[in-house]
N, C-alpha and C. Protein backbone atom coordinates (compact mmCIF):
# COMPACT_ATOMS: atom_id res chain seq x y z
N UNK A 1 -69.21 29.96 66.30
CA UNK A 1 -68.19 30.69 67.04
C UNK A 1 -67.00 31.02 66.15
N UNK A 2 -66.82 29.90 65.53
CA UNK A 2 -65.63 30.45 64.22
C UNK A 2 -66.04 30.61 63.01
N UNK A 3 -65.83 31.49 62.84
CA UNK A 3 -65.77 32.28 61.29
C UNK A 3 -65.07 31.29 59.83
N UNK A 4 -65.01 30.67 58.91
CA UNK A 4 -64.42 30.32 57.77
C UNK A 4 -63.91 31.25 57.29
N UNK A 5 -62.55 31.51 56.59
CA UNK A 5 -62.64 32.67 55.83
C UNK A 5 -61.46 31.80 54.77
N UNK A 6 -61.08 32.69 53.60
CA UNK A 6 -60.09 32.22 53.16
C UNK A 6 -59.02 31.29 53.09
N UNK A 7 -58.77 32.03 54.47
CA UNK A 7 -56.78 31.51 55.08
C UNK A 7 -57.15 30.88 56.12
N UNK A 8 -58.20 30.39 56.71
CA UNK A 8 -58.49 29.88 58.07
C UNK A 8 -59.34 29.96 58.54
N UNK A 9 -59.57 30.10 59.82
CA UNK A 9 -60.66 30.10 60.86
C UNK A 9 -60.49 31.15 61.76
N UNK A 10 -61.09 32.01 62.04
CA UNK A 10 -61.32 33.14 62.90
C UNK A 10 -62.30 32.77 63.92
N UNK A 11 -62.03 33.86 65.31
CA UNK A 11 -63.18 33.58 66.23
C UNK A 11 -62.83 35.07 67.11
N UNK A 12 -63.52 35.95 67.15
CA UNK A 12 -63.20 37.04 67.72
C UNK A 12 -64.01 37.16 68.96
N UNK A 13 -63.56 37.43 70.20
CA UNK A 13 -64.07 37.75 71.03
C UNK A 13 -63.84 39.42 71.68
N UNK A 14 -64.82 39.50 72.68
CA UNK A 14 -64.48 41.26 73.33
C UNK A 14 -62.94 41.49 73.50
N UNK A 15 -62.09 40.61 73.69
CA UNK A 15 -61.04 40.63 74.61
C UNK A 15 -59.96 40.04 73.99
N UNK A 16 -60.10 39.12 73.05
CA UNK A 16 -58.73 38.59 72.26
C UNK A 16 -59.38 37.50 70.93
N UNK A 17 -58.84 37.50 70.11
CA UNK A 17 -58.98 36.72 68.52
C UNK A 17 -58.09 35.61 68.89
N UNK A 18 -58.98 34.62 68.13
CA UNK A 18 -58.07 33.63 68.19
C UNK A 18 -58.38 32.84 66.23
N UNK A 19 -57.15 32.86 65.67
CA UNK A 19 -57.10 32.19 64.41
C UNK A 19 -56.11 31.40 64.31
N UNK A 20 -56.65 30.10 63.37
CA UNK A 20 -56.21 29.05 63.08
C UNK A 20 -56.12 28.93 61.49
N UNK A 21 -54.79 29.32 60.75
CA UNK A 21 -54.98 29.12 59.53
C UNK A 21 -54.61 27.97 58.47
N UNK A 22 -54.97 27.92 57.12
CA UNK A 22 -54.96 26.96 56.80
C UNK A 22 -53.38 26.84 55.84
N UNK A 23 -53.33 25.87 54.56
CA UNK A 23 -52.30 26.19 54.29
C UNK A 23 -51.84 27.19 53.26
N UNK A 24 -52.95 27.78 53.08
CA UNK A 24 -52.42 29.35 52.44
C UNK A 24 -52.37 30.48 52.97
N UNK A 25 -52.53 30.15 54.27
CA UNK A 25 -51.91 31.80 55.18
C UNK A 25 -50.91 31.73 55.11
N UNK A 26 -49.99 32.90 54.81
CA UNK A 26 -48.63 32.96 55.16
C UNK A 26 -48.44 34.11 56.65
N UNK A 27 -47.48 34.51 56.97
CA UNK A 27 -47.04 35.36 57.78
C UNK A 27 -47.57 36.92 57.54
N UNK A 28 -46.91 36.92 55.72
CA UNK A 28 -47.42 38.08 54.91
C UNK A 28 -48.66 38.23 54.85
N UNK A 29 -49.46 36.82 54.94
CA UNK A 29 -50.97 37.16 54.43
C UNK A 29 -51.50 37.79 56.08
N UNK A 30 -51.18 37.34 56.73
CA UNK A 30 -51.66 37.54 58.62
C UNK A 30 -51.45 39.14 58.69
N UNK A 31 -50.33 39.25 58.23
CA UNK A 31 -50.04 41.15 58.46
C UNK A 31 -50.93 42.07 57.39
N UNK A 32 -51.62 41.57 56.64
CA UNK A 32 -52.17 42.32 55.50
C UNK A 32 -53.58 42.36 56.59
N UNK A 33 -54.06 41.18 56.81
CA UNK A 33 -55.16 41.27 57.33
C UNK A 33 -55.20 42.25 58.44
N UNK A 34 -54.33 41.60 59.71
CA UNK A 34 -54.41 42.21 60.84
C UNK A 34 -53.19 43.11 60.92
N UNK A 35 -53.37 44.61 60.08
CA UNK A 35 -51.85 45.53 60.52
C UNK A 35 -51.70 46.36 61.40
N UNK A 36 -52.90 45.81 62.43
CA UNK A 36 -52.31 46.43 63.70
C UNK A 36 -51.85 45.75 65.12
N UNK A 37 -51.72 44.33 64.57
CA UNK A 37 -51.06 43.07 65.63
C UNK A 37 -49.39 43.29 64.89
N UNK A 38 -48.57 43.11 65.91
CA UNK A 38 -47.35 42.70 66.35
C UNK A 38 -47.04 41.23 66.28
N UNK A 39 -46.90 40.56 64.71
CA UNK A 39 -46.55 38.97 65.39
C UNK A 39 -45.41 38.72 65.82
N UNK A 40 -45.27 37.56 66.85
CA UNK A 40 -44.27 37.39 67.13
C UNK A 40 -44.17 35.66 67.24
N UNK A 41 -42.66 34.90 66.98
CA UNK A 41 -42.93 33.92 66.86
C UNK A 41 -41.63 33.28 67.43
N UNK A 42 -41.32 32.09 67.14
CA UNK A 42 -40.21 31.17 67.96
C UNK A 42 -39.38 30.23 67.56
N UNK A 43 -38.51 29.72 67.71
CA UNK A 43 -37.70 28.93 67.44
C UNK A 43 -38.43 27.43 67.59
N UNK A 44 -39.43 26.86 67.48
CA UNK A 44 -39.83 26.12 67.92
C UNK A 44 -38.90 24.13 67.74
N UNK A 45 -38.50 23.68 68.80
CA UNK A 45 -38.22 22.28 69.07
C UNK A 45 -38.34 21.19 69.71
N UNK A 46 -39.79 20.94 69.67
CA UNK A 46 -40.52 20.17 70.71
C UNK A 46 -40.16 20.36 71.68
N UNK A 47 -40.24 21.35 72.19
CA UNK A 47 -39.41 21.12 73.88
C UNK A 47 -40.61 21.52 75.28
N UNK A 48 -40.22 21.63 75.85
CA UNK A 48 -41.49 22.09 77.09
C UNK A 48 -40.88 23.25 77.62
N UNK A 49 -40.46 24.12 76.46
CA UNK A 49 -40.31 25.83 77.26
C UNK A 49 -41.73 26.87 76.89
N UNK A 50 -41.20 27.09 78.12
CA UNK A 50 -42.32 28.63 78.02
C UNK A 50 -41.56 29.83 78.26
N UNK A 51 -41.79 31.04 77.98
CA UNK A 51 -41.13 32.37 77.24
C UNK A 51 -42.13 33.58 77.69
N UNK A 52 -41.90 34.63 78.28
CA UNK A 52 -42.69 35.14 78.01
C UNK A 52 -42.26 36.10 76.77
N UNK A 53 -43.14 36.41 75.68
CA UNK A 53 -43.41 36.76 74.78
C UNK A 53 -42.29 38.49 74.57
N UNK A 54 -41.45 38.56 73.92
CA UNK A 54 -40.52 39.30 73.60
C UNK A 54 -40.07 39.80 72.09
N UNK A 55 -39.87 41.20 71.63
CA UNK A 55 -39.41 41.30 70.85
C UNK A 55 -38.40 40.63 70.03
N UNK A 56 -38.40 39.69 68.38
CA UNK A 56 -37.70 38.93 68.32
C UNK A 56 -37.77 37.61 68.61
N UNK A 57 -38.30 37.56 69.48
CA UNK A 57 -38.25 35.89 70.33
C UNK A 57 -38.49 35.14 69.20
N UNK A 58 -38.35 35.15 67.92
CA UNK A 58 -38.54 34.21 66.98
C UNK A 58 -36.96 33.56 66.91
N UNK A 59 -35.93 34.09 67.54
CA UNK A 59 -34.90 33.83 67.69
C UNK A 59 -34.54 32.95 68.64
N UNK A 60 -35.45 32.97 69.82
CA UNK A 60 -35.53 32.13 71.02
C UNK A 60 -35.63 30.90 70.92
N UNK A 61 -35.45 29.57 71.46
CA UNK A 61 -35.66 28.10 71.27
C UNK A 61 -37.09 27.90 72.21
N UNK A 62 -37.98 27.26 72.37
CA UNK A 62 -39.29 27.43 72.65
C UNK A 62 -40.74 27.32 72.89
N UNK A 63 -41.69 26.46 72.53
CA UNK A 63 -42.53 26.07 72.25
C UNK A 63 -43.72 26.29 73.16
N UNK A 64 -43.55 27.15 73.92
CA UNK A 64 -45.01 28.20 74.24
C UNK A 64 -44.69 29.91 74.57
N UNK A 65 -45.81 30.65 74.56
CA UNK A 65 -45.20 32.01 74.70
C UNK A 65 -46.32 32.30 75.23
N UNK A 66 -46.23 33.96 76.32
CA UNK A 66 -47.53 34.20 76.37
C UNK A 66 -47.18 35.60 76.63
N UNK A 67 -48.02 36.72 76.83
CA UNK A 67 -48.24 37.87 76.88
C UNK A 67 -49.80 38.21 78.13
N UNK A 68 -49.42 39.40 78.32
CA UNK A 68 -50.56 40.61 79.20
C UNK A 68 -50.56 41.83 77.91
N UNK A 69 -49.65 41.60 76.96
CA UNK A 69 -50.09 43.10 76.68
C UNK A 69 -50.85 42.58 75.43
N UNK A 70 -51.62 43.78 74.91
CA UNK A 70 -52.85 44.10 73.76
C UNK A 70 -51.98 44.39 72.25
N UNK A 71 -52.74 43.44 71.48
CA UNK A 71 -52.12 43.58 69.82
C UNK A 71 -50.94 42.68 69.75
N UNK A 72 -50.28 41.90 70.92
CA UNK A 72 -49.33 40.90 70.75
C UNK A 72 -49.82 39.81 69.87
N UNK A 73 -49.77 39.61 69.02
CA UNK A 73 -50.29 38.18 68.14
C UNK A 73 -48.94 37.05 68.16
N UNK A 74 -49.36 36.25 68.79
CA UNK A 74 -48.47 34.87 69.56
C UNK A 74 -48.90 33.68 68.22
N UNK A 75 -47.71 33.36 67.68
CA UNK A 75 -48.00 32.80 66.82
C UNK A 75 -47.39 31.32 66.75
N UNK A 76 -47.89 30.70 66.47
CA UNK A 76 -47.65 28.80 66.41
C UNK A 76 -47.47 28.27 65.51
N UNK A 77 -46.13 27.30 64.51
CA UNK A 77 -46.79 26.79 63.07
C UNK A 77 -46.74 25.17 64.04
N UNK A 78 -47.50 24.59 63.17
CA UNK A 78 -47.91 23.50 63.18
C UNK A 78 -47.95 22.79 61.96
N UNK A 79 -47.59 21.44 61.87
CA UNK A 79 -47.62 20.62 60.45
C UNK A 79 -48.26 18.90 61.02
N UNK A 80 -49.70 18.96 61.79
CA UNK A 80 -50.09 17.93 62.63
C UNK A 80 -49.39 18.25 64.16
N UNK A 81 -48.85 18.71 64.18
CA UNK A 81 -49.03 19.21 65.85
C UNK A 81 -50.03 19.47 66.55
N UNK A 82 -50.56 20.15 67.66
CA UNK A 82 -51.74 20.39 68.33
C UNK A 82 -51.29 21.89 68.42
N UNK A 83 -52.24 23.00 68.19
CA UNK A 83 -52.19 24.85 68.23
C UNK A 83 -52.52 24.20 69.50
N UNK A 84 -52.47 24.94 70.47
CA UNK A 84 -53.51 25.08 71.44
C UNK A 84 -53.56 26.56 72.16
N UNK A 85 -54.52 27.34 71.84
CA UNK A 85 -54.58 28.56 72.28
C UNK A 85 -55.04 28.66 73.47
N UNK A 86 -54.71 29.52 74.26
CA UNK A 86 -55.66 29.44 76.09
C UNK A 86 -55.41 31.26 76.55
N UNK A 87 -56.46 31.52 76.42
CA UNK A 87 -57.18 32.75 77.00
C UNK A 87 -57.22 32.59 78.61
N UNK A 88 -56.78 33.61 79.38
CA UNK A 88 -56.92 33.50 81.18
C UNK A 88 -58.06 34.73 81.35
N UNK A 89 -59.42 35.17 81.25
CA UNK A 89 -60.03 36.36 81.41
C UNK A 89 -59.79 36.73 82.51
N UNK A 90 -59.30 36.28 83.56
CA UNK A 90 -58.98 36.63 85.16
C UNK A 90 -57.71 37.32 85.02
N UNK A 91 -56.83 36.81 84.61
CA UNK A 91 -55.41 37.18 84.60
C UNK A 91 -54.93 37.95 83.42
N UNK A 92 -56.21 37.66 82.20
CA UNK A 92 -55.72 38.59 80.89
C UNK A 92 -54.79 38.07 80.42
N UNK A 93 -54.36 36.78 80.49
CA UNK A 93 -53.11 36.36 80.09
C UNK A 93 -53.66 35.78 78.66
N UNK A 94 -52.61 35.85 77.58
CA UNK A 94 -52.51 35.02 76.04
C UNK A 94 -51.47 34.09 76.40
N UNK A 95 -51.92 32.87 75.70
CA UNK A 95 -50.68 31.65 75.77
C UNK A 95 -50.84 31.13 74.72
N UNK A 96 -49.67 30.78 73.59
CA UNK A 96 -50.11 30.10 72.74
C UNK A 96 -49.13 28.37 72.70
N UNK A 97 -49.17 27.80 72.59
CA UNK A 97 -48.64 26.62 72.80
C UNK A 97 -48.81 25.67 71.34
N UNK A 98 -47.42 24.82 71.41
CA UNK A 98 -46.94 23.86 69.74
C UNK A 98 -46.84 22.74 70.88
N UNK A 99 -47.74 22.20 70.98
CA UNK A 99 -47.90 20.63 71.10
C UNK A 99 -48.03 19.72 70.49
N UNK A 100 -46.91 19.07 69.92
CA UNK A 100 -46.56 17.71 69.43
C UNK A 100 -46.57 16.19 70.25
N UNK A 101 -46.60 15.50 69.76
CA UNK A 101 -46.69 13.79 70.42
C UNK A 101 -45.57 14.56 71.70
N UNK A 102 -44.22 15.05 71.05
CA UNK A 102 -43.22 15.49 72.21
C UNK A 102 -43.77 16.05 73.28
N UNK A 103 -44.35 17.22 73.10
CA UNK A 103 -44.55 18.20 73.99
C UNK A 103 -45.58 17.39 74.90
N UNK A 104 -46.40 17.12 74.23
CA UNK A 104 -47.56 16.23 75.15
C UNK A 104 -46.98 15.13 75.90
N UNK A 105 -46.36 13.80 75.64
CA UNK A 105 -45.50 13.31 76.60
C UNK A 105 -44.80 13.98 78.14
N UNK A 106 -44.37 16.05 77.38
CA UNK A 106 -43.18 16.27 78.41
C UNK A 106 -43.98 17.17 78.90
N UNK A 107 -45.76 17.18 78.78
CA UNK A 107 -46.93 18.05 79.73
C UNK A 107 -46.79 19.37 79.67
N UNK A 108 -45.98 19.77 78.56
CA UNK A 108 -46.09 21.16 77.91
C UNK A 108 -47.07 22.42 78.76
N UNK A 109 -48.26 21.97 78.47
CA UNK A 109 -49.68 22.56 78.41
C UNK A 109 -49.42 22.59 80.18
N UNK A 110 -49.77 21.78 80.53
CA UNK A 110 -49.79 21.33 82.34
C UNK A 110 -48.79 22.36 82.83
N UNK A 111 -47.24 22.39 82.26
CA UNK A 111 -46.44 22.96 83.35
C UNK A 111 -46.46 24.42 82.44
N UNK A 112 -46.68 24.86 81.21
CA UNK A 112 -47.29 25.99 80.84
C UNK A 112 -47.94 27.30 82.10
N UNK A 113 -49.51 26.14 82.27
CA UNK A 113 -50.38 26.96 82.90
C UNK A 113 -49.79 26.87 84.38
N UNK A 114 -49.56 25.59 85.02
CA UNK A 114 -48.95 25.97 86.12
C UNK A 114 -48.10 26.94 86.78
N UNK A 115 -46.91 26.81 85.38
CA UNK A 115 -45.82 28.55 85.88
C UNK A 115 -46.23 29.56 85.95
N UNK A 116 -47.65 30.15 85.15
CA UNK A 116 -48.50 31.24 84.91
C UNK A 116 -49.34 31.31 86.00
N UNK A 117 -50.06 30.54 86.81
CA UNK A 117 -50.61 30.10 87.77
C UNK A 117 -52.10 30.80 87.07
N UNK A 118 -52.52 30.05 86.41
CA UNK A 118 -53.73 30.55 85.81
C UNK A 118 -54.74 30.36 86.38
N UNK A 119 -56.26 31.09 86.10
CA UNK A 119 -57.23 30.82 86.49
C UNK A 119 -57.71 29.31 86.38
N UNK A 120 -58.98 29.12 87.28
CA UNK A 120 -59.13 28.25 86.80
C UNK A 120 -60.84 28.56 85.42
N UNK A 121 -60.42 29.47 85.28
CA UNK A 121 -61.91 29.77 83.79
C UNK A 121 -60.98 29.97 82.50
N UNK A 122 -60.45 29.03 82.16
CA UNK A 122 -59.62 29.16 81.17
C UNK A 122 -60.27 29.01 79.95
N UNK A 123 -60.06 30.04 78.59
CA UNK A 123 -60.76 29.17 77.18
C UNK A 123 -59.89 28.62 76.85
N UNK A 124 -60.05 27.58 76.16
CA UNK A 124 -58.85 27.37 75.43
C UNK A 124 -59.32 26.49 73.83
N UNK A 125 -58.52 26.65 73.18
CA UNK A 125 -59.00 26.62 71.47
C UNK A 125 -58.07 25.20 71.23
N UNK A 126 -58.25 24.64 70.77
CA UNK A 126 -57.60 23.40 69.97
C UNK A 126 -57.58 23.76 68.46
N UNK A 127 -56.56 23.63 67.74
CA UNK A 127 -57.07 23.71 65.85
C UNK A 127 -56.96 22.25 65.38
N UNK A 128 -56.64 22.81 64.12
CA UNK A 128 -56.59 21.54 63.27
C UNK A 128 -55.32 20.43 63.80
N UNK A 129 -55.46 19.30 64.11
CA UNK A 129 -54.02 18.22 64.22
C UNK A 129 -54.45 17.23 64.01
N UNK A 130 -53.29 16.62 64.14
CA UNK A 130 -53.47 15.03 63.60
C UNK A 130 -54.49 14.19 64.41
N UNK A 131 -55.50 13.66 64.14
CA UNK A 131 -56.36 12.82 65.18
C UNK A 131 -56.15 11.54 65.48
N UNK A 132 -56.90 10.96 66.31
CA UNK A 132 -56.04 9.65 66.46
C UNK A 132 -56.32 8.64 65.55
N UNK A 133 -57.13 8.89 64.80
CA UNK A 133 -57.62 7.26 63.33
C UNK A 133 -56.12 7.55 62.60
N UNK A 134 -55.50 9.04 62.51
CA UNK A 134 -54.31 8.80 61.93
C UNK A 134 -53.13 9.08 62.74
N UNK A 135 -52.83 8.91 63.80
CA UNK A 135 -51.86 8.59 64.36
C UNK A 135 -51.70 7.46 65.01
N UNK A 136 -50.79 6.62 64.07
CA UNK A 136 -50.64 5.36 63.89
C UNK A 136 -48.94 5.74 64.67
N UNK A 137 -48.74 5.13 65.84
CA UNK A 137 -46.76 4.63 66.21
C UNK A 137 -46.77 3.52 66.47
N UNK A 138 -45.73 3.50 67.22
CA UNK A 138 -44.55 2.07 67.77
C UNK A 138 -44.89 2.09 69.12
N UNK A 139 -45.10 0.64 70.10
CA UNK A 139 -45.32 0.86 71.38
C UNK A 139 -44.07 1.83 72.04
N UNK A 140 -43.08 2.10 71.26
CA UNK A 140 -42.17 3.08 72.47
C UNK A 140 -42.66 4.36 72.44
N UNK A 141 -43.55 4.66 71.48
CA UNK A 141 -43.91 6.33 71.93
C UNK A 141 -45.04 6.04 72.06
N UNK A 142 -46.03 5.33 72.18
CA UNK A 142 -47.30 4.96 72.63
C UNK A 142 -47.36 5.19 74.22
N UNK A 143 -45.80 4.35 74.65
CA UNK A 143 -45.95 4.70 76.14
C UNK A 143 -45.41 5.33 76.69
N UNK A 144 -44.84 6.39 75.82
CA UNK A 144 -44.64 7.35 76.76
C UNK A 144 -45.38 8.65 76.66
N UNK A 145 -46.64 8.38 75.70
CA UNK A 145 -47.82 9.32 75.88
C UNK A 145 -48.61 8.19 76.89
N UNK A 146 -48.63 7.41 76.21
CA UNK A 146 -49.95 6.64 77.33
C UNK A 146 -50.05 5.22 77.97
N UNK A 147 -49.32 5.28 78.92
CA UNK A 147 -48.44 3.69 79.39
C UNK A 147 -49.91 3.00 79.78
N UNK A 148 -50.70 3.51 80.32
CA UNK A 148 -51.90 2.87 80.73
C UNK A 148 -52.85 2.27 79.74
N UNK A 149 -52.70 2.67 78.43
CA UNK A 149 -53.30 2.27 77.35
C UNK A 149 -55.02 2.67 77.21
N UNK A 150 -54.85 3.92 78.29
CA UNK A 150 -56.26 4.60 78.18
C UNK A 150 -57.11 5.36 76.96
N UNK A 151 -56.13 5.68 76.56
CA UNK A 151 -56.31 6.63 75.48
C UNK A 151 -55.36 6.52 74.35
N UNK A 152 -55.57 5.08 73.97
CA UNK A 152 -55.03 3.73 72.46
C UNK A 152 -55.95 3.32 72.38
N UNK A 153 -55.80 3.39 70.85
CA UNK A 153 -56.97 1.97 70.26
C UNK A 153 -55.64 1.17 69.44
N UNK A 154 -55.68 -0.51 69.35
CA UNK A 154 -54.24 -1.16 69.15
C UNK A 154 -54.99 -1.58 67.97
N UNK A 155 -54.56 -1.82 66.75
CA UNK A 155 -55.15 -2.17 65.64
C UNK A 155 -53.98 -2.91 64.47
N UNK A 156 -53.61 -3.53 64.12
CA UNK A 156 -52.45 -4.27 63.27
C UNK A 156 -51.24 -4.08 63.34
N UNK A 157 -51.26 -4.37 64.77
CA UNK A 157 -49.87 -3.99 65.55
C UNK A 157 -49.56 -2.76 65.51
N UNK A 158 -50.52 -1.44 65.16
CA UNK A 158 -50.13 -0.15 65.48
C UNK A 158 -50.79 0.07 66.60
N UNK A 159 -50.51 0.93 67.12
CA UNK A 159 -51.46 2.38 68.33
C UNK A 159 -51.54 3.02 67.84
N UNK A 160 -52.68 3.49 67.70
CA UNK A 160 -53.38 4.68 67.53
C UNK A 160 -53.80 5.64 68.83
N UNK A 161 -52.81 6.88 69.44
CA UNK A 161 -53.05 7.40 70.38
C UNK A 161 -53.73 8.35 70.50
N UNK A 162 -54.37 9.16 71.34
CA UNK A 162 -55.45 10.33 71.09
C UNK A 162 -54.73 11.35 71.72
N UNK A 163 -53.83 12.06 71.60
CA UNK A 163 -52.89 13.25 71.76
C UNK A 163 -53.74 14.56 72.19
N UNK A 164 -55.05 14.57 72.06
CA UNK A 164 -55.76 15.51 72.61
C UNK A 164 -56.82 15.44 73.45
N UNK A 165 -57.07 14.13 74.16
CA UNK A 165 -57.81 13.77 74.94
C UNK A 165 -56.36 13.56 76.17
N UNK A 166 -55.25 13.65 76.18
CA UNK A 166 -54.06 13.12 77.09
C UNK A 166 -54.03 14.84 77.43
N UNK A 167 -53.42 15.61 75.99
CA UNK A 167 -53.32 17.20 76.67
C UNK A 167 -54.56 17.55 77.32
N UNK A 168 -55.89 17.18 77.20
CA UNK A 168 -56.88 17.93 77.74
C UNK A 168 -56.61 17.49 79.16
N UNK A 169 -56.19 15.71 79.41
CA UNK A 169 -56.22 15.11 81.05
C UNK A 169 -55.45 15.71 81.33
N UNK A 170 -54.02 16.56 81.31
CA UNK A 170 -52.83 16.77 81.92
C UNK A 170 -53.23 17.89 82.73
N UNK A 171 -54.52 18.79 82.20
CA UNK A 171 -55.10 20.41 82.69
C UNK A 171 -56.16 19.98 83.35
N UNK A 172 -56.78 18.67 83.46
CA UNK A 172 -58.03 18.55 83.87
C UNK A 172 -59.33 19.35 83.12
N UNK A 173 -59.05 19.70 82.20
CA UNK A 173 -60.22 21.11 81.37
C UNK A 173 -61.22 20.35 80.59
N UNK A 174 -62.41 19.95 81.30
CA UNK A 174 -63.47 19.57 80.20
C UNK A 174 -64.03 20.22 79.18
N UNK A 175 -64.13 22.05 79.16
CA UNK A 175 -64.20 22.36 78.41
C UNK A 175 -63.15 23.22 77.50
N UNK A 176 -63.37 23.06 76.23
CA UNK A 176 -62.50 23.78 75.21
C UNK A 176 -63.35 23.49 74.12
N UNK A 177 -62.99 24.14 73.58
CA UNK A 177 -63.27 24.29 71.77
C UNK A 177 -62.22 23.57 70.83
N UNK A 178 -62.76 22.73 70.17
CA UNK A 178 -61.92 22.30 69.23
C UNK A 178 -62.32 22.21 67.38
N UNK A 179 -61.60 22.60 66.73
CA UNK A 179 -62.19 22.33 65.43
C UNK A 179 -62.35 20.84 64.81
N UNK A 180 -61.54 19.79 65.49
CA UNK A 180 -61.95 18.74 65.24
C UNK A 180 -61.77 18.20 63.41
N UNK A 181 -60.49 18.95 63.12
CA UNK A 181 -60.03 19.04 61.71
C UNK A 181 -58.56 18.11 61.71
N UNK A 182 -58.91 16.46 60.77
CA UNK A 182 -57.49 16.19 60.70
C UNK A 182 -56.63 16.65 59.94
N UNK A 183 -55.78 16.54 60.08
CA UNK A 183 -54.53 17.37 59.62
C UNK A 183 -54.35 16.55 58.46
N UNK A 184 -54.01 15.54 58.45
CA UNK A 184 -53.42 14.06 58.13
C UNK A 184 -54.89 14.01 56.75
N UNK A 185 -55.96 14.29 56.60
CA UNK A 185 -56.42 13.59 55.96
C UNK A 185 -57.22 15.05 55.15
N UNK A 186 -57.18 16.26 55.69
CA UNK A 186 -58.14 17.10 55.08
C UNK A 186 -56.45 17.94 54.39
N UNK A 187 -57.39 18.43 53.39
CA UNK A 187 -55.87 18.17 52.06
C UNK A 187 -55.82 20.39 52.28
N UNK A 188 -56.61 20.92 52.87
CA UNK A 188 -56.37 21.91 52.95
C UNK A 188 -55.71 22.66 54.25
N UNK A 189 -55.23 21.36 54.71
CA UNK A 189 -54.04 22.06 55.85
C UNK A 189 -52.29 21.06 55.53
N UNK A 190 -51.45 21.57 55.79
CA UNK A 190 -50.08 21.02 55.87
C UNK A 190 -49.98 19.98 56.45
N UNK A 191 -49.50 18.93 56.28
CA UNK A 191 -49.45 17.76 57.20
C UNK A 191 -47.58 17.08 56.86
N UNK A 192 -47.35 16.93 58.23
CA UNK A 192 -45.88 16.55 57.46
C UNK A 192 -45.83 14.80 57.32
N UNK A 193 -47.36 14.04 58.06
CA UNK A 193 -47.40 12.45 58.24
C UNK A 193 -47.78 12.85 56.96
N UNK A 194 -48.28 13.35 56.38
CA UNK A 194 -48.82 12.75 55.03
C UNK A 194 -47.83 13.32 53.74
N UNK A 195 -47.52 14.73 53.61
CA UNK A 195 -46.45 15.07 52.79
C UNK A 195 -44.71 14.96 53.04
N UNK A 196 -44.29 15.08 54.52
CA UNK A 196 -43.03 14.59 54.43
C UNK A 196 -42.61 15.80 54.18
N UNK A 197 -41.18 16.08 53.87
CA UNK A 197 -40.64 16.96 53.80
C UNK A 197 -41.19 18.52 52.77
N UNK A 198 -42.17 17.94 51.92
CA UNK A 198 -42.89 18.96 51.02
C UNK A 198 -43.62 19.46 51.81
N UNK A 199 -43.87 19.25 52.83
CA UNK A 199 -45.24 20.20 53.76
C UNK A 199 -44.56 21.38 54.26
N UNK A 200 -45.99 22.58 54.28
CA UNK A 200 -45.12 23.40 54.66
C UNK A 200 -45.86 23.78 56.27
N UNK A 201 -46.02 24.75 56.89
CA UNK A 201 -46.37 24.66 58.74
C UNK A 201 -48.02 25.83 58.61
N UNK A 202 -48.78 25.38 59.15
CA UNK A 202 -50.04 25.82 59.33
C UNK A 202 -49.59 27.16 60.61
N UNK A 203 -50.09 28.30 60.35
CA UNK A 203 -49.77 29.26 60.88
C UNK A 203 -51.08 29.18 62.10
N UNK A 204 -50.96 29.74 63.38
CA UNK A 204 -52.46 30.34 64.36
C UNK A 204 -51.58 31.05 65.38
N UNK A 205 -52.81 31.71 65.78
CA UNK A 205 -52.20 32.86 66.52
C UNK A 205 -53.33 33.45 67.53
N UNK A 206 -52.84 33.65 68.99
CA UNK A 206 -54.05 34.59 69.47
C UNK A 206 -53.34 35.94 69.86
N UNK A 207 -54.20 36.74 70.33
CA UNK A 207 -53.83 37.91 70.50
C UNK A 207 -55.10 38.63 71.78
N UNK A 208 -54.66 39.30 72.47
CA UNK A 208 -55.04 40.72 73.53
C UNK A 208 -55.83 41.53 72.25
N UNK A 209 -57.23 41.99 72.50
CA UNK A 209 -57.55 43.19 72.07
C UNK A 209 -58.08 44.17 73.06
């Protein structure tokens, strides 16, 4: 279903693309490829806003966007965050969403689709993020992704939480696509647990065709 290419991962469907790139896509490289998408992007700060998708809005504070119209390319960086792309074929809606440990705690994704009042035949794409063998915290953010300790494995006094098995429970969505790529350990995406301030942000994006 996805394509390898260069800069990432492609997956084109009748109706909208969805790419996940790696850490040599730039912005520049996305417009060379695709010069007839419109990107548009956000102020992003872990937060649980949603936007709908606006000229500029890279100016906006933010962390989901979505669109109805065609050639909008909704764009996400990520550095171990969760992309999470979600296609509505009922509603035609694009959403692209920056889910971090934050956003996932504050159900991002959940009150996302809720304000949109989406179908319930949703696709939705997961990319590359941090998985849980490497997301190692402190019980204070352990529980406030996962007080029940459902989705921890406790190992030398760390937690290890699964940040994408919690966003998938918050939607109820058994199915999605995921690339199933850690961030943290595969050396051809950005990671900021593993580089720190030298990392730079993994670009993805879907789009209306």
């Amino acid at each position: 279903m996805f394509n390898e290419t260069e800069f990432g991962f492609e997956h084109k469907s009748s109706d909208h693309i969805i790419f996940f790139g790696n850490k040599n896509c730039t912005i520049e490289t996305l417009q060379h490829i695709y010069p007839h998408f419109e990107f548009r992007m956000l102020k992003q700060t872990h937060s649980d806003i949603l936007i709908q998708s606006t000229t500029g809005s890279d100016l906006i504070e933010a962390d989901a966007h979505w669109t109805t119209d065609k050639n909008i390319a909704l764009v996400i960086k990520t550095a171990d965050c969760i992309p999470a792309l979600i296609y509505d074929p009922e509603k035609q809606i694009a959403l692209a969403i920056h889910a971090g440990w934050r956003g996932v705690a504050n159900q991002i994704t959940k009150k996302s689709v809720l304000k949109l009042q989406t179908s319930d035949h949703l696709k939705i794409y997961l990319g590359p993020h941090i998985q849980q063998q490497s997301f190692a915290c402190d019980f204070d953010v352990k529980n406030q992704l996962d007080g029940s300790g459902k989705y921890t494995i406790q190992k030398n006094n760390k937690f290890y939480v699964d940040i994408k098995s919690i966003l998938l429970s918050q939607i109820n969505s058994p199915a999605y696509i995921d690339l199933n790529l850690d961030t943290v350990n595969n050396l051809n995406f950005n990671s900021y647990r593993r580089d720190k301030e030298n990392c730079g942000r993994n670009l993805s994006f879907i789009a209306k065709v």
